[in-house]
Protein backbone atom coordinates (compact mmCIF):
# COMPACT_ATOMS: atom_id res chain seq x y z
CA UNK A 1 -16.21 2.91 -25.01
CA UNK A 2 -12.34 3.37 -24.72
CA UNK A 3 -10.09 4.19 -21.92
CA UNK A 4 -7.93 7.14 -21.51
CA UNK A 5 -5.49 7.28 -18.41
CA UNK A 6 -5.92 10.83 -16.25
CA UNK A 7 -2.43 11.83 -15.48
CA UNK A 8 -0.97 11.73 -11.69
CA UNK A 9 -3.30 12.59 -8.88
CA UNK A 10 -1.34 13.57 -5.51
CA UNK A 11 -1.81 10.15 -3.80
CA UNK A 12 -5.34 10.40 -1.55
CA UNK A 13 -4.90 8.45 1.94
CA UNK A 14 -8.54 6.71 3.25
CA UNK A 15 -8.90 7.64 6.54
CA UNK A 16 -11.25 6.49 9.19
CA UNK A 17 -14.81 7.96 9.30
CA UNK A 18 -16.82 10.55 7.42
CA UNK A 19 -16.70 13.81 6.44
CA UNK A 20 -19.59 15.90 7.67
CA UNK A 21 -22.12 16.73 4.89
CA UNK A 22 -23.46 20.45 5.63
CA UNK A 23 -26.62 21.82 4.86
CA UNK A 24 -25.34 25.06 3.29
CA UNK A 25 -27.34 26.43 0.25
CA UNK A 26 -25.71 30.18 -1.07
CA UNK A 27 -27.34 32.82 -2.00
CA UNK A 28 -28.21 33.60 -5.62
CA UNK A 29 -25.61 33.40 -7.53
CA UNK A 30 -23.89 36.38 -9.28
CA UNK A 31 -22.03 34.77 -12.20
CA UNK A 32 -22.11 31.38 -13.55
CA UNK A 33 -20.81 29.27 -16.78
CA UNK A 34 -24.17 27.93 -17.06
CA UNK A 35 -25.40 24.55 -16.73
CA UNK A 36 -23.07 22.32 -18.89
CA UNK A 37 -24.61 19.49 -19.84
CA UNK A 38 -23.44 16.01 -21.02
CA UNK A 39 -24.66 13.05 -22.73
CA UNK A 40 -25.62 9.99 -20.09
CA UNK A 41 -24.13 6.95 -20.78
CA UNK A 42 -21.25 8.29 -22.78
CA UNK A 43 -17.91 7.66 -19.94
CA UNK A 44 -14.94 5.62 -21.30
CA UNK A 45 -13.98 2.26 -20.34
CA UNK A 46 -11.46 2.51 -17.57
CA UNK A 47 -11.33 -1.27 -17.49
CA UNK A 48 -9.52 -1.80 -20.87
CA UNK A 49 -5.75 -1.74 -21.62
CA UNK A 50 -5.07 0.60 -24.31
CA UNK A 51 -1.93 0.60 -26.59
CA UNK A 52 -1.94 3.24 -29.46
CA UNK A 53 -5.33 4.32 -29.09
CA UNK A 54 -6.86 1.30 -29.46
CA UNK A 55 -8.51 -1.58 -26.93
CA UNK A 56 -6.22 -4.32 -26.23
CA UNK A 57 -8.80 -6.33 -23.87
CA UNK A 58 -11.38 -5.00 -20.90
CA UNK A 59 -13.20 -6.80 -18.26
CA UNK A 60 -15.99 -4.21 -18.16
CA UNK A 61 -19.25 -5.23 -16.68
CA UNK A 62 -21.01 -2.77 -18.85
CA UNK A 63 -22.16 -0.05 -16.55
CA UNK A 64 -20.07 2.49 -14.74
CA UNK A 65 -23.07 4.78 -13.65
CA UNK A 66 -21.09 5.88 -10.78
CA UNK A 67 -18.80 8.42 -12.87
CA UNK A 68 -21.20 9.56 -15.67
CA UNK A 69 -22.00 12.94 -15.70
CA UNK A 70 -25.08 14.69 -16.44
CA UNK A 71 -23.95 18.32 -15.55
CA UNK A 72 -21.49 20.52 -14.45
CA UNK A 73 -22.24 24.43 -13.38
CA UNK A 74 -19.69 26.84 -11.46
CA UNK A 75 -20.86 29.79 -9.58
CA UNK A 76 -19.56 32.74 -8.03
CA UNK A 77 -21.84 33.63 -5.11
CA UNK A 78 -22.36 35.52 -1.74
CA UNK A 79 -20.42 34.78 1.02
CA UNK A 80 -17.84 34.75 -0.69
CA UNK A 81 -17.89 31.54 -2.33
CA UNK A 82 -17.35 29.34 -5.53
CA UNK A 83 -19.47 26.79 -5.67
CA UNK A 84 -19.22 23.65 -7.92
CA UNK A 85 -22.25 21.45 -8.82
CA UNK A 86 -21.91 18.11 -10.64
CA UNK A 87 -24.92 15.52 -11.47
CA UNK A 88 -24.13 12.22 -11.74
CA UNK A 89 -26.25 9.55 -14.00
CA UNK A 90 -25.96 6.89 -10.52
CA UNK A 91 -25.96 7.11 -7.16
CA UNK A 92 -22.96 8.09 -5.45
CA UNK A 93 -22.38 5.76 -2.23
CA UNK A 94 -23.21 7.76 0.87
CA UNK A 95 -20.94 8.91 3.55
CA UNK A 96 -20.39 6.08 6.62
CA UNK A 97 -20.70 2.46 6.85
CA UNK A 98 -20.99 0.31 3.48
CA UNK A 99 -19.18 -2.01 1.33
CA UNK A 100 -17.12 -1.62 -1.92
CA UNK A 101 -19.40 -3.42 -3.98
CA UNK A 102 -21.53 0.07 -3.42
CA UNK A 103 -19.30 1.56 -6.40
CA UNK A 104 -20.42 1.10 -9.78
CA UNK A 105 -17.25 1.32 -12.22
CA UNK A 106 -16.41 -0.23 -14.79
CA UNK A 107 -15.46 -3.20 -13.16
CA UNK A 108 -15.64 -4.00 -9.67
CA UNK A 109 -12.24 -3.61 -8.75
CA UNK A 110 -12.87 0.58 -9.01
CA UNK A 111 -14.15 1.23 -5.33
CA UNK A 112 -14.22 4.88 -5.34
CA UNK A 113 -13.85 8.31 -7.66
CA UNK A 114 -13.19 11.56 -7.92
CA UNK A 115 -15.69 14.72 -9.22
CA UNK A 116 -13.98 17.49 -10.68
CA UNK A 117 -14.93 20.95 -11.52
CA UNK A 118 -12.00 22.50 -14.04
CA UNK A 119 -11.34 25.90 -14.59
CA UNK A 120 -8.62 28.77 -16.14
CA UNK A 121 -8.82 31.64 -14.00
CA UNK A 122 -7.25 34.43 -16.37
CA UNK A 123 -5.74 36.89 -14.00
CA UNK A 124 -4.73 34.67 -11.12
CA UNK A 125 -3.01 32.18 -13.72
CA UNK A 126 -0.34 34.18 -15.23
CA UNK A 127 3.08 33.15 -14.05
CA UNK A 128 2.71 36.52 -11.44
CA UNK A 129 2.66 36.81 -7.95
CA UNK A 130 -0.78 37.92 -6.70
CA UNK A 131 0.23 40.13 -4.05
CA UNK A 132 -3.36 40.21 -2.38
CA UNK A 133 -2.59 36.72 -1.24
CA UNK A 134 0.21 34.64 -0.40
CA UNK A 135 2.11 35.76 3.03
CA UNK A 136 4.97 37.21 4.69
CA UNK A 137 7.40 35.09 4.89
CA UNK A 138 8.65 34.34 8.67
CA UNK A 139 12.22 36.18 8.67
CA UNK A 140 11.94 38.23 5.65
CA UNK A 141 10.47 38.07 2.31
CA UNK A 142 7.68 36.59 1.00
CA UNK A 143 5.96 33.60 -0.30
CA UNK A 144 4.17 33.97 -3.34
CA UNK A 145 0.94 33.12 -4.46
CA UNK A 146 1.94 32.53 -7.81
CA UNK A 147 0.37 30.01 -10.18
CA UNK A 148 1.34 28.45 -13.60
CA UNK A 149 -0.29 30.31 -17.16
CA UNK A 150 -3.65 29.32 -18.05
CA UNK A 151 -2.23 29.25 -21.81
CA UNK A 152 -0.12 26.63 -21.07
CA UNK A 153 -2.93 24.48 -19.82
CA UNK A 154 -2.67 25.29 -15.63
CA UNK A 155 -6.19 24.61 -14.44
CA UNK A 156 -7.43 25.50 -11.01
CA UNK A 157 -10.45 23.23 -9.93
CA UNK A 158 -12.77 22.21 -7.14
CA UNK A 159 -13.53 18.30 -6.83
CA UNK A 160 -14.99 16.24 -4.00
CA UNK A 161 -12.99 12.43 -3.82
CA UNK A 162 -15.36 9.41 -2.76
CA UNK A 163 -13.49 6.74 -1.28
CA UNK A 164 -13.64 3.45 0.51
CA UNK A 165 -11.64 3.01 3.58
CA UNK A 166 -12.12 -0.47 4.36
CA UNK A 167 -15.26 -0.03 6.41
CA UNK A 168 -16.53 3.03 4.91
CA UNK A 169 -17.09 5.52 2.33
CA UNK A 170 -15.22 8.68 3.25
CA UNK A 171 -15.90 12.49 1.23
CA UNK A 172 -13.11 13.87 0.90
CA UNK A 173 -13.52 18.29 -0.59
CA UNK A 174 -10.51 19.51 -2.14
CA UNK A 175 -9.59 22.61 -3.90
CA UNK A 176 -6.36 22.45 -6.49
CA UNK A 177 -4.55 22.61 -9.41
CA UNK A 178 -3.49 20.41 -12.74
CA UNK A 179 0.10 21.26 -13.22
CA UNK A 180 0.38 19.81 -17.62
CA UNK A 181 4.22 19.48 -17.10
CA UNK A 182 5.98 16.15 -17.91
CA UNK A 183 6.51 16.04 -13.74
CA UNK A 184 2.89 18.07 -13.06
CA UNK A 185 0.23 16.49 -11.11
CA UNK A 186 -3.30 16.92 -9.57
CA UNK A 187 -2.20 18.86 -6.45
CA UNK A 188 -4.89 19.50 -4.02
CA UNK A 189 -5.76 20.75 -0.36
CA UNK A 190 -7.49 18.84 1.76
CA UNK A 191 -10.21 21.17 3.21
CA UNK A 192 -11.39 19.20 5.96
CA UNK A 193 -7.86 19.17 7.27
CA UNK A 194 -7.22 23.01 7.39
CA UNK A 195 -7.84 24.52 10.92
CA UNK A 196 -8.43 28.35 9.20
CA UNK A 197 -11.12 26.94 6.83
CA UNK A 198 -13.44 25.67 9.37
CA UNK A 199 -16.81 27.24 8.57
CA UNK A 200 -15.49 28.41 4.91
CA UNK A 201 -16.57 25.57 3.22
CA UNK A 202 -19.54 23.18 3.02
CA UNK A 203 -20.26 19.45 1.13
CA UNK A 204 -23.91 18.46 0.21
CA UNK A 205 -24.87 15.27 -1.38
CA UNK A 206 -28.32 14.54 -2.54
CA UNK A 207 -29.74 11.92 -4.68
CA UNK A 208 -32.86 12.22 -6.63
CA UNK A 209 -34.45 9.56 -9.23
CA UNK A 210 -31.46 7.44 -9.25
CA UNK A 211 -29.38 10.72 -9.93
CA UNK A 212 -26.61 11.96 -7.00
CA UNK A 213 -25.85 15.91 -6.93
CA UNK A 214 -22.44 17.22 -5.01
CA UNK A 215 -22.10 20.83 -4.43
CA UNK A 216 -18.94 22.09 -2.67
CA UNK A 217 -18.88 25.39 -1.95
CA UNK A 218 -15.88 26.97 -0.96
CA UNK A 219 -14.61 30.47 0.29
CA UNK A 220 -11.77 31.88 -2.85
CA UNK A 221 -8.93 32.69 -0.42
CA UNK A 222 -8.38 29.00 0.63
CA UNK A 223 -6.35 29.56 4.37
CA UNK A 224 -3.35 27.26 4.30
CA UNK A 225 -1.94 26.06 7.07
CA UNK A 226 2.61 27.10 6.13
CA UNK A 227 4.44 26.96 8.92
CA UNK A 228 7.32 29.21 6.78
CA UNK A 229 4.19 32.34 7.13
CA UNK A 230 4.16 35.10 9.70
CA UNK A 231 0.79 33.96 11.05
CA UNK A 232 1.64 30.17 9.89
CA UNK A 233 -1.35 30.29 7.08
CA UNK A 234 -0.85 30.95 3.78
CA UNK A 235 -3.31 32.60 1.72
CA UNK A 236 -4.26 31.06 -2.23
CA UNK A 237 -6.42 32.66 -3.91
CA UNK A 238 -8.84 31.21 -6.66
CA UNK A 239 -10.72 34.28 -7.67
CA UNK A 240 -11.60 37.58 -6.77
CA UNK A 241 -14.48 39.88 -8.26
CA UNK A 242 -13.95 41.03 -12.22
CA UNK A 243 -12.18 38.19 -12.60
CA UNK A 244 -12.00 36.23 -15.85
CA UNK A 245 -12.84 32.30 -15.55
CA UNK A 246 -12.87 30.63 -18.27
CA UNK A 247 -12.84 27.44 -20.06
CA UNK A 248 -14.38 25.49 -17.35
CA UNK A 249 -15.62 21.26 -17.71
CA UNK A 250 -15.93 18.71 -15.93
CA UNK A 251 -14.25 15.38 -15.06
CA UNK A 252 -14.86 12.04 -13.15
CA UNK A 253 -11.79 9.49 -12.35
CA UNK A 254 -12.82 6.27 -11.66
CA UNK A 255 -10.35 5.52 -8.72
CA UNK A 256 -8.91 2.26 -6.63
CA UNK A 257 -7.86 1.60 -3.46
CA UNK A 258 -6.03 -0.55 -1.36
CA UNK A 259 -7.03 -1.81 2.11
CA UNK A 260 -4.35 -2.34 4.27
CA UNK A 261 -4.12 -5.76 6.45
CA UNK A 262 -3.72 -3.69 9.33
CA UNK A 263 -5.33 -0.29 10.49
CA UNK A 264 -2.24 2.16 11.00
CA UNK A 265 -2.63 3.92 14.36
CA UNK A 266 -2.11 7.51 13.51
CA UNK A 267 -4.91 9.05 15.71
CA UNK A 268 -1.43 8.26 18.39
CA UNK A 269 0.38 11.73 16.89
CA UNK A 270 -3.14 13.37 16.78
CA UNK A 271 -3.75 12.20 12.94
CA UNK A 272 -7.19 10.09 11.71
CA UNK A 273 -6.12 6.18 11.63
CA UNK A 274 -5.08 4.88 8.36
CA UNK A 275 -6.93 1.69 6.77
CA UNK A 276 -6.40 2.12 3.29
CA UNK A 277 -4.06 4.11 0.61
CA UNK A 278 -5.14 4.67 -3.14
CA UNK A 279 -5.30 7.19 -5.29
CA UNK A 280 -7.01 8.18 -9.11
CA UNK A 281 -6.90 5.35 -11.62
CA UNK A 282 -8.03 6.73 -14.80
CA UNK A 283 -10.42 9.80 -16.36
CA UNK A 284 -13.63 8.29 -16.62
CA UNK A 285 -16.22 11.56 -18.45
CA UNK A 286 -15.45 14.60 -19.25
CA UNK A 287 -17.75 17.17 -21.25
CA UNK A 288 -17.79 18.62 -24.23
CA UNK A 289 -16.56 22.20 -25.72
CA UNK A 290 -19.31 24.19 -25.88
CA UNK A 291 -21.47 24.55 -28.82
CA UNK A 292 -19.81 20.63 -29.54
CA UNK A 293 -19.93 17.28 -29.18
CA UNK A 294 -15.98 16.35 -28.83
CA UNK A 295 -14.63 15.93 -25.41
CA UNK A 296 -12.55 18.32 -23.70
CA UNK A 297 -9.82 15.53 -22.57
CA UNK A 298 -7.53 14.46 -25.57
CA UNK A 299 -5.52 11.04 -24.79
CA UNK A 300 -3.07 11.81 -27.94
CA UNK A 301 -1.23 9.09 -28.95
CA UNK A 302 0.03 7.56 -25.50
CA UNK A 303 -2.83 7.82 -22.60
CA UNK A 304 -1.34 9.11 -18.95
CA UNK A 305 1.50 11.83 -21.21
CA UNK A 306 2.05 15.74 -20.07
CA UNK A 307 0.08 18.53 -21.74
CA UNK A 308 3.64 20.06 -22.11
CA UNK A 309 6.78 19.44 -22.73
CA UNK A 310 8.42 21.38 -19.95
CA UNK A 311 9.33 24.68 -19.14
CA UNK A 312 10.81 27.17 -20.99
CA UNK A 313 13.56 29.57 -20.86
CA UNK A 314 10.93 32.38 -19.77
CA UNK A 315 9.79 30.54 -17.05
CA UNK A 316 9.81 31.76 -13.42
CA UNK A 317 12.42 29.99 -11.37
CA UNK A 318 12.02 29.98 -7.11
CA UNK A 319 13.37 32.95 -5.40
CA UNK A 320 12.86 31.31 -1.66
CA UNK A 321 11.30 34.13 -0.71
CA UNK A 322 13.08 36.94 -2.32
CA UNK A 323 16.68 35.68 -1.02
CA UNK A 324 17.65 34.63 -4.86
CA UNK A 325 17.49 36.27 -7.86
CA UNK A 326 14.28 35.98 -10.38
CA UNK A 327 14.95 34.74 -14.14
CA UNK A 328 15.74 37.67 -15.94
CA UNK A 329 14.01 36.01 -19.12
CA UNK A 330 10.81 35.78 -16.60
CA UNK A 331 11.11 39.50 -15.57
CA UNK A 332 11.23 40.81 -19.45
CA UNK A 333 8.21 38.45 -20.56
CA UNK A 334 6.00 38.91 -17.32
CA UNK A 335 2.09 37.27 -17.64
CA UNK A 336 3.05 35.11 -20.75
CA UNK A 337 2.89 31.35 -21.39
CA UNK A 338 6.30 29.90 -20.85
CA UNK A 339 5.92 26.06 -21.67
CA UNK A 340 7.22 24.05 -24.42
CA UNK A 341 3.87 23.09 -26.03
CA UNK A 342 3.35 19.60 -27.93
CA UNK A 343 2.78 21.82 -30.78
CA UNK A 344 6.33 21.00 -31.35
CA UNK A 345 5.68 17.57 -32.56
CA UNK A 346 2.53 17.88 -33.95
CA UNK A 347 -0.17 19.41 -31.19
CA UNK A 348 -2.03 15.76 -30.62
CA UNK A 349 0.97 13.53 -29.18
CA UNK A 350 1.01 14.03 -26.12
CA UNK A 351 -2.50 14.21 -23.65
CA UNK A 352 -4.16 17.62 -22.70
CA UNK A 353 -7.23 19.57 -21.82
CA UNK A 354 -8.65 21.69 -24.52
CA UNK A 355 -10.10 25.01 -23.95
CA UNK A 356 -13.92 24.22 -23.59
CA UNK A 357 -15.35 27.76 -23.99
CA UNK A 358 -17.49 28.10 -20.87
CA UNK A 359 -16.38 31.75 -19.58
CA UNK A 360 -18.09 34.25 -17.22
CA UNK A 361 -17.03 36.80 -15.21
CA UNK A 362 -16.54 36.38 -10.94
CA UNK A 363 -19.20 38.35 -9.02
CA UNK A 364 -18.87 38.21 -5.27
C-alpha cells in the first residue's frame, strides 16, 4: 500500500461528549447511485512518507480496518432528505467513553477519521446564484447561494468525522464542500451545532459481523445560522428534485488529534469544553470509477497539491451583496468552468478527484 495526502480539511475541534445517534430510517428511496462497492483490504498506507510517488519509510502495523470501505450508496428520499450510507470493513469506535487505542489505522498514532460521501451536483454547481436559497441580506441585497463549477472539480458531500476527545469518541455529521483551488479546502457545517437544523437531520451507527454502517441523513436546504441574513439563517442548498448528481465516491481520512494538557472551559460563553484539537491527516480509500478498478483520488506527482491551478479571468468575483459590481467576464460566460486546470502542465501533476460515473437523478 502507498500513501497519498488528502488536501486541507477545515480544522475539526474535539469537544466534550457525544453526539446523539437517532433512530431515523427514511422512507424508500426515490433515486439512488446504487450501491458502490469496493475491494476490502485495498486503503493506502497513511503511515509512510512519500516523496515522488514512491515510499520513503512507514511504521504501519499492517491493518487499518478502521477506514476501509466496503460501500458507498447516496439516496434521495422522503422527507426531504439525502441520505449517505458507507460500510466499513472494521468496527468504527462507538460514541462515549473509550480509549484511543479503539482506532485501528495504520499506525496507532491515527485516533480518529473521517467518512465521506462525494458528489457533483450539476445545476447547483455552476458558478450561479441559486436564487431559491441563499437570503436577504440584512440592509439590502443579498447573499448568494452560489457554489464553485462541478467541471472544475467543486464537490458537495456528506461525511460523518469520528474523533477522540481525550476521554471519548465524539460523531461529529457534517455537510460541505471540496473547494480544488491552490487555497481550497474541505469546508463543512457542523450540523449538530445549527439551532434551525434540529430535527432535519439524523446519525445511525450499526455494526454487524465485524462490519460498522453510518447513515446520515440530512434535509437539502441545510439552515445556516448568518447573522448578515434578514432572519439570521442562511439557506444552502444541496439538491432539489430533477436535479442532476453525478459522479459520486467515496472517501475515508485517517485523522489525528491532539489532547490538550488542559480542558479549555468554553461551556463559560455557552460553548462545549475543549479537550482536544486535530483535524484530517491523510486520504485513506477511496472507490473506484465505475465499470473500473482505478481509484477515483489521483496523488499526481506531489501528494497534498490543488486540483487547479486557480481561478480564471471568467471567474465570479464577491459583490458583498450586490453593493459592487460582478466580473463582466463572469456575466458573458455564465454556468461555465472558470479554473485554470492542471491540464496546463500535463493533466496528472498536480492531485484531483476524477469523475467516477455514478449519476442519478434527485427525487424528493
Amino acid at each position: 500500500m502507498s500513501q497519498t495526502s488528502t488536501r486541507r480539511l477545515a480544522t475539526l475541534v474535539a469537544a466534550a461528549g457525544a453526539l446523539l445517534i437517532s433512530s431515523f430510517s427514511p422512507a424508500s428511496a426515490a433515486a439512488t447511485s446504487g450501491v458502490i462497492n469496493d475491494p476490502p483490504n485495498d486503503q493506502r498506507d497513511t503511515s509512510s512518507v512519500r516523496v515522488l510517488g514512491t515510499d520513503a519509510a512507514t511504521i504501519n502495523d499492517g491493518s487499518s480496518s478502521a477506514t476501509d470501505i466496503l460501500s458507498v450508496e447516496l439516496e434521495t428520499a422522503a422527507g426531504p432528505r439525502l441520505v449517505s450510507t458507507m460500510v466499513i470493513n472494521g468496527v468504527v469506535p462507538a460514541p462515549g467513553a473509550g480509549l484511543p487505542t479503539d482506532f485501528d489505522g495504520s499506525d496507532a498514532t491515527f485516533n480518529g477519521g473521517t467518512y465521506f460521501t462525494l458528489f457533483h451536483n450539476k445545476d447547483k454547481q455552476t458558478n450561479n446564484d441559486n436564487l431559491g436559497s441563499g437570503c436577504s441580506r440584512t440592509g439590502g441585497g443579498r447573499v448568494r447561494d452560489q457554489n464553485g463549477h462541478w467541471a472544475d472539480g467543486y464537490y458537495f458531500y456528506l461525511a460523518v468525522n469520528v474523533s477522540f476527545d481525550g476521554t471519548a469518541w465524539v460523531y461529529t455529521p457534517m455537510v460541505g464542500h471540496y473547494d480544488p483551488s491552490p487555497d481550497g479546502a474541505f469546508f463543512f457545517y457542523d450540523l449538530s451545532t445549527e439551532p434551525s437544523m434540529a430535527g432535519l437531520y439524523s446519525m445511525t451507527r450499526t455494526v454487524s459481523g465485524g462490519d460498522t454502517t453510518l447513515e446520515l441523513s440530512v434535509d437539502p436546504r441545510v439552515r445556516i445560522s448568518d447573522v448578515t441574513c434578514t432572519g439570521g439563517v442562511f439557506v444552502h442548498e444541496l439538491a432539489a428534485s430533477g436535479d442532476r448528481i453525478a459522479n459520486v465516491f467515496g472517501l475515508t481520512t485517517a485523522d489525528r488529534s491532539v489532547i490538550l494538557p488542559v480542558t479549555v472551559p468554553l461551556s463559560l460563553i455557552g460553548e462545549p469544553d475543549l479537550r482536544a484539537v486535530g483535524g484530517t491527516t491523510s486520504w485513506s480509500d477511496c472507490t473506484n470509477f465505475k465499470g473500473g478498478t482505478t481509484e477515483v483520488c489521483s496523488e499526481g506527482v506531489t501528494p497534498g497539491t490543488p486540483d487547479t491551478l486557480g481561478d480564471g479571468p471568467t471567474c465570479p468575483t464577491p459583490t458583498v451583496g450586490g453593493t459592487l459590481p460582478d466580473n463582466p467576464l463572469w456575466v458573458a460566460n455564465p454556468n461555465q468552468a472558470c479554473q485554470i486546470d492542471d491540464d496546463a502542465v500535463g493533466n496528472a501533476v498536480l492531485a484531483e478527484f476524477r469523475q467516477s460515473g455514478w449519476d442519478f437523478i434527485a427525487s424528493f
